[in-house]
PDB file of N, CA and C in Angstrom:
ATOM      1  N   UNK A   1     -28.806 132.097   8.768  1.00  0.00           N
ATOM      2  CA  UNK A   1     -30.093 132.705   9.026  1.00  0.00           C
ATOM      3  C   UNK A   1     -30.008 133.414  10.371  1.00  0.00           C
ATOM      4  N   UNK A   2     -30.009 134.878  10.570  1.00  0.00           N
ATOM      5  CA  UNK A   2     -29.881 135.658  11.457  1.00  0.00           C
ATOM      6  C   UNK A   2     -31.342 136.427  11.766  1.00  0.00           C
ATOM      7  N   UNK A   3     -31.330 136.976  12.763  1.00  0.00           N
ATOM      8  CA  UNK A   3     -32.538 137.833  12.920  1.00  0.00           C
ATOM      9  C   UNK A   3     -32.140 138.781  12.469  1.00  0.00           C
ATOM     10  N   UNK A   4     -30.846 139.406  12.144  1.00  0.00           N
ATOM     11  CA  UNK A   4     -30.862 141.004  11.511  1.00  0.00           C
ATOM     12  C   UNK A   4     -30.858 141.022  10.450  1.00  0.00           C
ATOM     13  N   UNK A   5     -30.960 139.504   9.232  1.00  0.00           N
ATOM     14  CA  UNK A   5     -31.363 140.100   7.984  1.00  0.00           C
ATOM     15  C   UNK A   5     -32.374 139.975   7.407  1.00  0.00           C
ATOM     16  N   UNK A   6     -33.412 140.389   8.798  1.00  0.00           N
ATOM     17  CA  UNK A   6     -34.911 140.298   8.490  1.00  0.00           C
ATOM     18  C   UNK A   6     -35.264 140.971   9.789  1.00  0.00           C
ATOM     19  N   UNK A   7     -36.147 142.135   9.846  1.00  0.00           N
ATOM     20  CA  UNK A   7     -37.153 142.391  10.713  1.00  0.00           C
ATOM     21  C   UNK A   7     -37.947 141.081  11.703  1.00  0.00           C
ATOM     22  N   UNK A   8     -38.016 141.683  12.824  1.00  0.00           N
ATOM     23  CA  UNK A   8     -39.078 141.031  13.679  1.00  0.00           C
ATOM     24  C   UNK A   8     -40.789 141.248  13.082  1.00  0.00           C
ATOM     25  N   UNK A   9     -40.946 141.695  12.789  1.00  0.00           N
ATOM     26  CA  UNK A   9     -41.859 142.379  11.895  1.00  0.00           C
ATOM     27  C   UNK A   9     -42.346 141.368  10.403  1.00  0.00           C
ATOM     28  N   UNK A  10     -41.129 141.045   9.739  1.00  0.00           N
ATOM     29  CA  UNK A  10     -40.745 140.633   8.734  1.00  0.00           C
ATOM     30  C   UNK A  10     -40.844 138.491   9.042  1.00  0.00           C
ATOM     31  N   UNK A  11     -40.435 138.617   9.919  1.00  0.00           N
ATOM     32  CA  UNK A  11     -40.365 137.294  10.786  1.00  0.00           C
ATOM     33  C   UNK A  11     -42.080 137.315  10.943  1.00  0.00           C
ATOM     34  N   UNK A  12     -42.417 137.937  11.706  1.00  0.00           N
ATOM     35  CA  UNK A  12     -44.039 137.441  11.900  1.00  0.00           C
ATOM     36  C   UNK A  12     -44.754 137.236  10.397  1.00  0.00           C
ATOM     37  N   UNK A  13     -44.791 137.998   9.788  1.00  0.00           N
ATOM     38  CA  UNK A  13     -45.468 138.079   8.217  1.00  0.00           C
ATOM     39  C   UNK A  13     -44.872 136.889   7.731  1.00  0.00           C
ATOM     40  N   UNK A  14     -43.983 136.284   7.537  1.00  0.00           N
ATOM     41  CA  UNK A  14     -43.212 134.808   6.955  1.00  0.00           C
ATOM     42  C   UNK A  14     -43.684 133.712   7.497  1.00  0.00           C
ATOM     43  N   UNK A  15     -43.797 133.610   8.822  1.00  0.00           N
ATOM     44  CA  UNK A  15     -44.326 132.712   9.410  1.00  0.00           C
ATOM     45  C   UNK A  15     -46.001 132.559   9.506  1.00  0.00           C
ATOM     46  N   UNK A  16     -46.823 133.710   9.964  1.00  0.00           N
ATOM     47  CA  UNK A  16     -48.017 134.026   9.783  1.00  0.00           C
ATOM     48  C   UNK A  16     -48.872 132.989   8.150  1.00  0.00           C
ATOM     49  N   UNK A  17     -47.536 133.773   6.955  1.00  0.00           N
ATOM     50  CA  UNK A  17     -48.221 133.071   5.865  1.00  0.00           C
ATOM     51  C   UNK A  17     -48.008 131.482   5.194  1.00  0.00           C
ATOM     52  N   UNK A  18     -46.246 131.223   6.226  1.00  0.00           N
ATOM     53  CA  UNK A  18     -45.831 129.983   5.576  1.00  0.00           C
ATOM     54  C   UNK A  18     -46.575 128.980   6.943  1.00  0.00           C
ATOM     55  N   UNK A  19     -46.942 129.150   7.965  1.00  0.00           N
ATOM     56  CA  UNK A  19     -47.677 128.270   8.884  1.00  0.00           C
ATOM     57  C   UNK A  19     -49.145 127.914   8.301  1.00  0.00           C
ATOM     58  N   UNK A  20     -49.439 129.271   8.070  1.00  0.00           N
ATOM     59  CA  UNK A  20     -51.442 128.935   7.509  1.00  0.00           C
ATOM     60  C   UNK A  20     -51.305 128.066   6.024  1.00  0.00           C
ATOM     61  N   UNK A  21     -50.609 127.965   5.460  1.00  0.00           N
ATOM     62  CA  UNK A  21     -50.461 126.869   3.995  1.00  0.00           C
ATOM     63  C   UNK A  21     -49.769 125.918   4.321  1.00  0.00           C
ATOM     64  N   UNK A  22     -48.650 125.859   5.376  1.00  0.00           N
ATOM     65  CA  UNK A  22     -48.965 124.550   6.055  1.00  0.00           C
ATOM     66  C   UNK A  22     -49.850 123.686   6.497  1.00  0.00           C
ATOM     67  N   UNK A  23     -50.686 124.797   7.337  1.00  0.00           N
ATOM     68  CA  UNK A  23     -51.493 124.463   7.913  1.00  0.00           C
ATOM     69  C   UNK A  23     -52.880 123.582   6.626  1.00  0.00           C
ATOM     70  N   UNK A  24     -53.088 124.031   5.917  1.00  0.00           N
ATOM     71  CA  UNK A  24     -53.891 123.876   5.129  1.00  0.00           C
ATOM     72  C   UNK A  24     -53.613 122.871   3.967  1.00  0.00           C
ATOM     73  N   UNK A  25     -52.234 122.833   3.560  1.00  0.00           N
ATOM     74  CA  UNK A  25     -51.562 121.559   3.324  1.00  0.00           C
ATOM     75  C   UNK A  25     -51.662 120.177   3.783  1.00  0.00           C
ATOM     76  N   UNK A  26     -51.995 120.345   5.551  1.00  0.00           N
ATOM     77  CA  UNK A  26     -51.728 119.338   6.386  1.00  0.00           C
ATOM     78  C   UNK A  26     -53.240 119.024   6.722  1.00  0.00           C
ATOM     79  N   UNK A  27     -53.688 120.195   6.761  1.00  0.00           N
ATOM     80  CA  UNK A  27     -54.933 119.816   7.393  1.00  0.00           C
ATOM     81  C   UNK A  27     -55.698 119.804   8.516  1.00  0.00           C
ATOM     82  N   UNK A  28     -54.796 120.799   9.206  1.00  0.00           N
ATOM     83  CA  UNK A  28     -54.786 121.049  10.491  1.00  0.00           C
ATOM     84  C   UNK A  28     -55.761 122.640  10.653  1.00  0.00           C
ATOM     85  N   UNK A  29     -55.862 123.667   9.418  1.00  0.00           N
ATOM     86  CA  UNK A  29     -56.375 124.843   9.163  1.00  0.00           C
ATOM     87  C   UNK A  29     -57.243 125.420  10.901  1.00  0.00           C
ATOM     88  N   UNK A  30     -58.337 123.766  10.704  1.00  0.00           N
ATOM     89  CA  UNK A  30     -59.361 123.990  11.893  1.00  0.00           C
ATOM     90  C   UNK A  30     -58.651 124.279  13.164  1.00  0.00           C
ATOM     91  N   UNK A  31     -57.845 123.472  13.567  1.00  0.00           N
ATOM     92  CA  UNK A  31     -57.089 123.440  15.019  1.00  0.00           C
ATOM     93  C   UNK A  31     -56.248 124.351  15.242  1.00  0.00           C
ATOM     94  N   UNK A  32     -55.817 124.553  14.552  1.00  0.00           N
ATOM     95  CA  UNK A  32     -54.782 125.934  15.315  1.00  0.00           C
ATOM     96  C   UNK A  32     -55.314 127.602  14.527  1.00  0.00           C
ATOM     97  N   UNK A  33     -54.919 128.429  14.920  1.00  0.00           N
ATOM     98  CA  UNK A  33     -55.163 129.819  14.996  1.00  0.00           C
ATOM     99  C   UNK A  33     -54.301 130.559  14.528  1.00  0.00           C
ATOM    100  N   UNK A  34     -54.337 132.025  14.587  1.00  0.00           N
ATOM    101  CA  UNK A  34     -53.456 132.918  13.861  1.00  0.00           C
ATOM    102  C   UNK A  34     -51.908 133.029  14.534  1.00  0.00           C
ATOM    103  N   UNK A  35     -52.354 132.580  15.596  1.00  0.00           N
ATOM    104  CA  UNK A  35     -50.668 132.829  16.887  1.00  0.00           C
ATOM    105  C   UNK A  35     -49.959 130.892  16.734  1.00  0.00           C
ATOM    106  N   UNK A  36     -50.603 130.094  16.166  1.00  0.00           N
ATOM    107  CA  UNK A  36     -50.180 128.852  15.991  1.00  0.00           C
ATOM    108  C   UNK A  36     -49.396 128.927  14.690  1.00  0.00           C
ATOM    109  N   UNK A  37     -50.640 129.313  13.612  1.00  0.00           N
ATOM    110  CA  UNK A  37     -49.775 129.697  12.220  1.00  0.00           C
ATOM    111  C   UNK A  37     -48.015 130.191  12.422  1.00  0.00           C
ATOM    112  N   UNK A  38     -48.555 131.827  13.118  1.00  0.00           N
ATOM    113  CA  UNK A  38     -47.040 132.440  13.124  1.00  0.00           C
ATOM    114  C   UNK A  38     -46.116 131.418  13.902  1.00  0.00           C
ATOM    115  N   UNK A  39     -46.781 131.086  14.992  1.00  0.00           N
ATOM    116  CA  UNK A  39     -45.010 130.131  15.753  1.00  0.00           C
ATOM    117  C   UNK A  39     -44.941 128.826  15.081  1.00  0.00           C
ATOM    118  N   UNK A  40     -45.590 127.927  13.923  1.00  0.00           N
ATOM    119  CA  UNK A  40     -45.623 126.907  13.402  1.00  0.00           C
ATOM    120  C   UNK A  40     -44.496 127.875  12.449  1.00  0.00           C
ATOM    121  N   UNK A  41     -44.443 128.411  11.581  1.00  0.00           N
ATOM    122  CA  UNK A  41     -44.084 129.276  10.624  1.00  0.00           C
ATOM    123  C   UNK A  41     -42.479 129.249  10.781  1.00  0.00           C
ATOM    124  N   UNK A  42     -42.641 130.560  12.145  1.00  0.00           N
ATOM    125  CA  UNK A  42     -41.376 130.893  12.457  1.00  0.00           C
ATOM    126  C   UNK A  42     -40.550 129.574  12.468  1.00  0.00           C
ATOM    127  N   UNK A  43     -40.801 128.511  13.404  1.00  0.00           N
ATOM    128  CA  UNK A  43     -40.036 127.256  14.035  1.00  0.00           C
ATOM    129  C   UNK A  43     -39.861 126.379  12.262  1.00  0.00           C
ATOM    130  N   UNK A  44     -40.852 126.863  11.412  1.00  0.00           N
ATOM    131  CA  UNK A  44     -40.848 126.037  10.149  1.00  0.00           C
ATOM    132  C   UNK A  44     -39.846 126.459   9.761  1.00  0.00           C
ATOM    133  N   UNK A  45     -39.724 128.146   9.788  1.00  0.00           N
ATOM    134  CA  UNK A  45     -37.989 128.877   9.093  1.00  0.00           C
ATOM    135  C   UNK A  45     -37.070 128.045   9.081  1.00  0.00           C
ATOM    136  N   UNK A  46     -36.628 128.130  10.993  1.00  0.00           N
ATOM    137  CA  UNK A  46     -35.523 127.457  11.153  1.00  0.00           C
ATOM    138  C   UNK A  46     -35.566 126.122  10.595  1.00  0.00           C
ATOM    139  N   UNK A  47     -36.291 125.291  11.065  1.00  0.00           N
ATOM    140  CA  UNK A  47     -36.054 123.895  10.682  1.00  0.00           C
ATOM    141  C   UNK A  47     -35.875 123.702   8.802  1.00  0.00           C
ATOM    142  N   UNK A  48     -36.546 124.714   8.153  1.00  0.00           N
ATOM    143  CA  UNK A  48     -36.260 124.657   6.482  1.00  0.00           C
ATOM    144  C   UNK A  48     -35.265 125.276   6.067  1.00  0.00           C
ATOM    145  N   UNK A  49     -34.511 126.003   7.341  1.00  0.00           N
ATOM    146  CA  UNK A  49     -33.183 126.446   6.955  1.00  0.00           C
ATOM    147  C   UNK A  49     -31.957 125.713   6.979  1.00  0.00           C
ATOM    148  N   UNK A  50     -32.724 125.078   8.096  1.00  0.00           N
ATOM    149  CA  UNK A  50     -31.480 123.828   8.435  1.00  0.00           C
ATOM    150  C   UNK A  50     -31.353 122.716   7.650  1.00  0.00           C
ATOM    151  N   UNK A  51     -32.702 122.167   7.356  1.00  0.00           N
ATOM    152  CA  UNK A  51     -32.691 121.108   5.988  1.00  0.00           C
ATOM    153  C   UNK A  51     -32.393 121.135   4.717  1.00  0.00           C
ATOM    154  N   UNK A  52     -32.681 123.033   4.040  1.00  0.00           N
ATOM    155  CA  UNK A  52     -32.006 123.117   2.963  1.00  0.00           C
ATOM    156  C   UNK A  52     -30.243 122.979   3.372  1.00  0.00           C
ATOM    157  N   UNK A  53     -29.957 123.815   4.108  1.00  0.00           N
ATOM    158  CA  UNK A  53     -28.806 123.881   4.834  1.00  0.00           C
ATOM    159  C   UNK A  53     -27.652 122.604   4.248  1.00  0.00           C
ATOM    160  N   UNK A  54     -28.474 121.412   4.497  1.00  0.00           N
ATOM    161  CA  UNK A  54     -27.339 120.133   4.359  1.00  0.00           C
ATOM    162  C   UNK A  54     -28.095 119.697   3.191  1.00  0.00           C
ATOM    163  N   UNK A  55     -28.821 119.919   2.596  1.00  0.00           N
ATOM    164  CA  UNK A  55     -28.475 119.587   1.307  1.00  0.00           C
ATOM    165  C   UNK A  55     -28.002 120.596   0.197  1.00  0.00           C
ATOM    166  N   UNK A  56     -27.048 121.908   0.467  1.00  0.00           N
ATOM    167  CA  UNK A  56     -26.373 122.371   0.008  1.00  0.00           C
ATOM    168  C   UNK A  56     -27.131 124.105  -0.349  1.00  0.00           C
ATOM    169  N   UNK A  57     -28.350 124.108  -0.081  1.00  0.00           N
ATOM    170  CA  UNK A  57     -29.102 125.008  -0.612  1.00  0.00           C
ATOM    171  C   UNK A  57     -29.260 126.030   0.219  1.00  0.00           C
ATOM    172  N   UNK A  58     -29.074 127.245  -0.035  1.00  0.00           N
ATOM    173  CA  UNK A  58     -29.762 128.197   0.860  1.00  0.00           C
ATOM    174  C   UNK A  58     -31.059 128.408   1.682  1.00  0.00           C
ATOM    175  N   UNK A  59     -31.022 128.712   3.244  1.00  0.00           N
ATOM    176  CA  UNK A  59     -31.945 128.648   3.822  1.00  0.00           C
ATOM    177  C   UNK A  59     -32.840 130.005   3.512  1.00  0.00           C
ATOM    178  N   UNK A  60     -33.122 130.576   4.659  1.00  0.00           N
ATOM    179  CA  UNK A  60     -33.868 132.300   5.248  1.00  0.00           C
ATOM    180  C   UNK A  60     -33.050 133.075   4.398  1.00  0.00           C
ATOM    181  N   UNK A  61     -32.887 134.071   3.479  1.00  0.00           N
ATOM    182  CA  UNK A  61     -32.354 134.533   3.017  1.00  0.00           C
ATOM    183  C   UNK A  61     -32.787 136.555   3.189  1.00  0.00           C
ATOM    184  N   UNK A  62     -33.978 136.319   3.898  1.00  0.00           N
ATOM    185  CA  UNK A  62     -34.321 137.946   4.187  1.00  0.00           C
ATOM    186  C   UNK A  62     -36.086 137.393   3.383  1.00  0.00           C
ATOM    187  N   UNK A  63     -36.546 138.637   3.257  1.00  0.00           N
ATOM    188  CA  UNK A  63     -37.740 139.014   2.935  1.00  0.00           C
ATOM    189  C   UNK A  63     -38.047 138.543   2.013  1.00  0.00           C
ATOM    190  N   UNK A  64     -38.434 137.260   1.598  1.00  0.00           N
ATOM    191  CA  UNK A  64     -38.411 137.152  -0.386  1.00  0.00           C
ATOM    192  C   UNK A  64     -39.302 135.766  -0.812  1.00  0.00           C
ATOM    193  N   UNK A  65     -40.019 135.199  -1.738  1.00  0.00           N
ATOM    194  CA  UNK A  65     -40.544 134.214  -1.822  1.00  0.00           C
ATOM    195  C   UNK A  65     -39.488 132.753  -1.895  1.00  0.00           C
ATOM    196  N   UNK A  66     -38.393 133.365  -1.831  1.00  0.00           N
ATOM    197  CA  UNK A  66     -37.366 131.874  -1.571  1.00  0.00           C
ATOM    198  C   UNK A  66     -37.579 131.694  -0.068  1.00  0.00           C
ATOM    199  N   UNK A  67     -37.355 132.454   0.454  1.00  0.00           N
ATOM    200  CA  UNK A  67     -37.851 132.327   2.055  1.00  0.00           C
ATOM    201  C   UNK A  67     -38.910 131.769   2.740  1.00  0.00           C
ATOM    202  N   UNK A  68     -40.037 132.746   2.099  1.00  0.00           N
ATOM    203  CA  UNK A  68     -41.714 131.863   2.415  1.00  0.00           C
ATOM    204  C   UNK A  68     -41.635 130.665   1.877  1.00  0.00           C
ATOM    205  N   UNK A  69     -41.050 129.916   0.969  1.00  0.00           N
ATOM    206  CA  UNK A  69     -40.808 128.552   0.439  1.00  0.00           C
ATOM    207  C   UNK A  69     -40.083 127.614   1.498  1.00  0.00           C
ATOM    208  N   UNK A  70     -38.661 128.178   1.476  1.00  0.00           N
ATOM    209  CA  UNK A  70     -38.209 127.417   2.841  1.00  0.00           C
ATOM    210  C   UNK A  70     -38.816 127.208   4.245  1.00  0.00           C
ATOM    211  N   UNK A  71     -39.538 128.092   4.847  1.00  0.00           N
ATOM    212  CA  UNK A  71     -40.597 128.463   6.058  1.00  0.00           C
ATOM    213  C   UNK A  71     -41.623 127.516   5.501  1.00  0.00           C
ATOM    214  N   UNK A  72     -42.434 127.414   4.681  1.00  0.00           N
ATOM    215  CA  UNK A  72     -43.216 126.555   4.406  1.00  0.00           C
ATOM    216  C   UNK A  72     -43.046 124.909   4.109  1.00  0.00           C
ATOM    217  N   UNK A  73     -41.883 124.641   3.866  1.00  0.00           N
ATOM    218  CA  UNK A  73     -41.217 123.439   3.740  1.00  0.00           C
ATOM    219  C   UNK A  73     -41.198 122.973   5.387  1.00  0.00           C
ATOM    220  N   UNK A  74     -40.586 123.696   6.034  1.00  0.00           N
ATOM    221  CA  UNK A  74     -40.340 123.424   7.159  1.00  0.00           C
ATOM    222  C   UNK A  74     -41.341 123.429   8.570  1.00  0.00           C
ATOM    223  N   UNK A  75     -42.000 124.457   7.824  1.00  0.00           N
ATOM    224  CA  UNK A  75     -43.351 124.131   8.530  1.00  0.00           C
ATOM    225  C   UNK A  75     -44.246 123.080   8.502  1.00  0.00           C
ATOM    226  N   UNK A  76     -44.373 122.426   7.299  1.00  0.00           N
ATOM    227  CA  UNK A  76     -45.062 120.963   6.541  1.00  0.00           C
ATOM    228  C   UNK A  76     -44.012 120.032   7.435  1.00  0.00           C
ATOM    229  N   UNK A  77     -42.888 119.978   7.330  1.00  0.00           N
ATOM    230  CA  UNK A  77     -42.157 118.880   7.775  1.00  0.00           C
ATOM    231  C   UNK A  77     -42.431 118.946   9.612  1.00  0.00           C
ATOM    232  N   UNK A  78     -42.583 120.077  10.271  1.00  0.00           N
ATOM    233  CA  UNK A  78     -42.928 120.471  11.390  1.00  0.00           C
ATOM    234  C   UNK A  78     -44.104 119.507  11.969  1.00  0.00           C
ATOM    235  N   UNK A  79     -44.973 120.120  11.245  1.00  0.00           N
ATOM    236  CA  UNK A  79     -46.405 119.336  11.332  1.00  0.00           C
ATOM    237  C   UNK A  79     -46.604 117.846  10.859  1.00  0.00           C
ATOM    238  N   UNK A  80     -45.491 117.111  10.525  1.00  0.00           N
ATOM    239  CA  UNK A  80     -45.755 115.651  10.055  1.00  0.00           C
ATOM    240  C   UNK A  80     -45.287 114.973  10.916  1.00  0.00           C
ATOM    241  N   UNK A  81     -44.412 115.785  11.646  1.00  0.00           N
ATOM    242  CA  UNK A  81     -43.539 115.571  12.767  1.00  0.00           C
ATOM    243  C   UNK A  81     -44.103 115.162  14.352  1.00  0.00           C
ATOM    244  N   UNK A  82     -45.018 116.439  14.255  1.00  0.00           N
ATOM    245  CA  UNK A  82     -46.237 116.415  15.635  1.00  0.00           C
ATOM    246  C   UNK A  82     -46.830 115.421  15.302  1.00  0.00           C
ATOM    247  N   UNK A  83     -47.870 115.024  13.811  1.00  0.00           N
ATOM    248  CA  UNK A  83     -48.427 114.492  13.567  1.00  0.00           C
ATOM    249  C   UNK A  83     -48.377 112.800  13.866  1.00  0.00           C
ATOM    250  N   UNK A  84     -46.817 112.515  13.553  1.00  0.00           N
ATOM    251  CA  UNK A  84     -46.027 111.101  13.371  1.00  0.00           C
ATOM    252  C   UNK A  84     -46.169 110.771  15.409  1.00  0.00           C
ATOM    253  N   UNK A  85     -45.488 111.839  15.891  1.00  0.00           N
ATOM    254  CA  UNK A  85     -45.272 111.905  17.242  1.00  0.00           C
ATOM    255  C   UNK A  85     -46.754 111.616  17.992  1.00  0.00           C
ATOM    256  N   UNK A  86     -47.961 112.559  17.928  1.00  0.00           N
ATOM    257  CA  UNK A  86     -48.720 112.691  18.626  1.00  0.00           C
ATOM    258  C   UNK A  86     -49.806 110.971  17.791  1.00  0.00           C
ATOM    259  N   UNK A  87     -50.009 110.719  17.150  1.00  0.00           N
ATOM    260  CA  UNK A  87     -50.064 109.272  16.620  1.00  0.00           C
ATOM    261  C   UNK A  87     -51.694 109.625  15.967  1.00  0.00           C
ATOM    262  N   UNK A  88     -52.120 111.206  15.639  1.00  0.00           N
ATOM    263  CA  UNK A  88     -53.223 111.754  14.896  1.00  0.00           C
ATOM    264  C   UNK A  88     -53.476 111.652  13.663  1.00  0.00           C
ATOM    265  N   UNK A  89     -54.414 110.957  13.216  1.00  0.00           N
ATOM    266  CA  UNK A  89     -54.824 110.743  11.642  1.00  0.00           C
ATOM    267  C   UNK A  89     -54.752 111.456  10.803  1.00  0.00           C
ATOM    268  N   UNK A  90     -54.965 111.757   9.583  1.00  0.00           N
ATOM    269  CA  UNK A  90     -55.141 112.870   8.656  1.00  0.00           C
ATOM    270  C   UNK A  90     -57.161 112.875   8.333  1.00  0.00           C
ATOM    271  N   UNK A  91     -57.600 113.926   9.097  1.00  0.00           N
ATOM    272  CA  UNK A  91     -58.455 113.509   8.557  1.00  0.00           C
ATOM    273  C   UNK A  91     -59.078 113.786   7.527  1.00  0.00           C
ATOM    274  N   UNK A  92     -60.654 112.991   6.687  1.00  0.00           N
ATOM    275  CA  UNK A  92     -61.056 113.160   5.897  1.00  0.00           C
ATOM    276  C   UNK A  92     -61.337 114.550   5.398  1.00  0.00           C
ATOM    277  N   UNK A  93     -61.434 114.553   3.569  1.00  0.00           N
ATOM    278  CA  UNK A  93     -61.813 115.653   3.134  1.00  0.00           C
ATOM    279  C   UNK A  93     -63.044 115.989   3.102  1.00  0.00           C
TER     280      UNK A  93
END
C-alpha cells in the first residue's frame, strides 16, 4: 500500500467514507466530525492493510470498493481499540 497508487485526493474520499460508517457502526457518529472521519479512515487504511496483510489477503489496492472495505475494517478495529483503551461504554440506542 503506497501513496502513488492512489491520489491524495483519492485517500481523503476513502477515508472520509470508510471513517463515517465506522463511525456509525461504532457509535461514535455524534463525537467526532468530518476531519475525524477522514483521519479515523485514512489510519483505518493502514491498519486494514496490515491485518488483511497477515492473513494472506490483499490490503489498499487503489480506488475501488475492496479498498473502502479494508479502510472500513480497519477503521472499526481502530475505534474498538480507543474504545477498549480509553475504558468508554457503547452507548445506548
Amino acid at each position: 500500500m503506497d501513496w502513488n497508487s492512489m491520489g491524495w485526493l483519492a485517500w481523503i474520499i476513502v477515508g472520509a467514507v470508510a471513517g463515517w460508517l465506522a463511525s456509525l457502526v461504532m457509535r461514535t457518529n455524534r463525537e467526532q466530525g468530518l476531519l475525524m472521519d477522514i483521519i479515523v479512515g485514512i489510519i483505518g487504511a493502514f491498519l486494514g492493510g496490515l491485518l488483511f496483510n497477515l492473513f494472506g489477503a490483499s490490503g489498499v489496492t487503489g480506488f475501488n470498493i475492496w479498498s473502502l472495505f479494508v479502510a472500513f475494517i480497519g477503521a472499526v478495529v481502530l475505534l474498538a481499540i480507543v474504545r477498549l483503551v480509553t475504558g468508554r461504554s457503547i452507548p445506548n440506542p
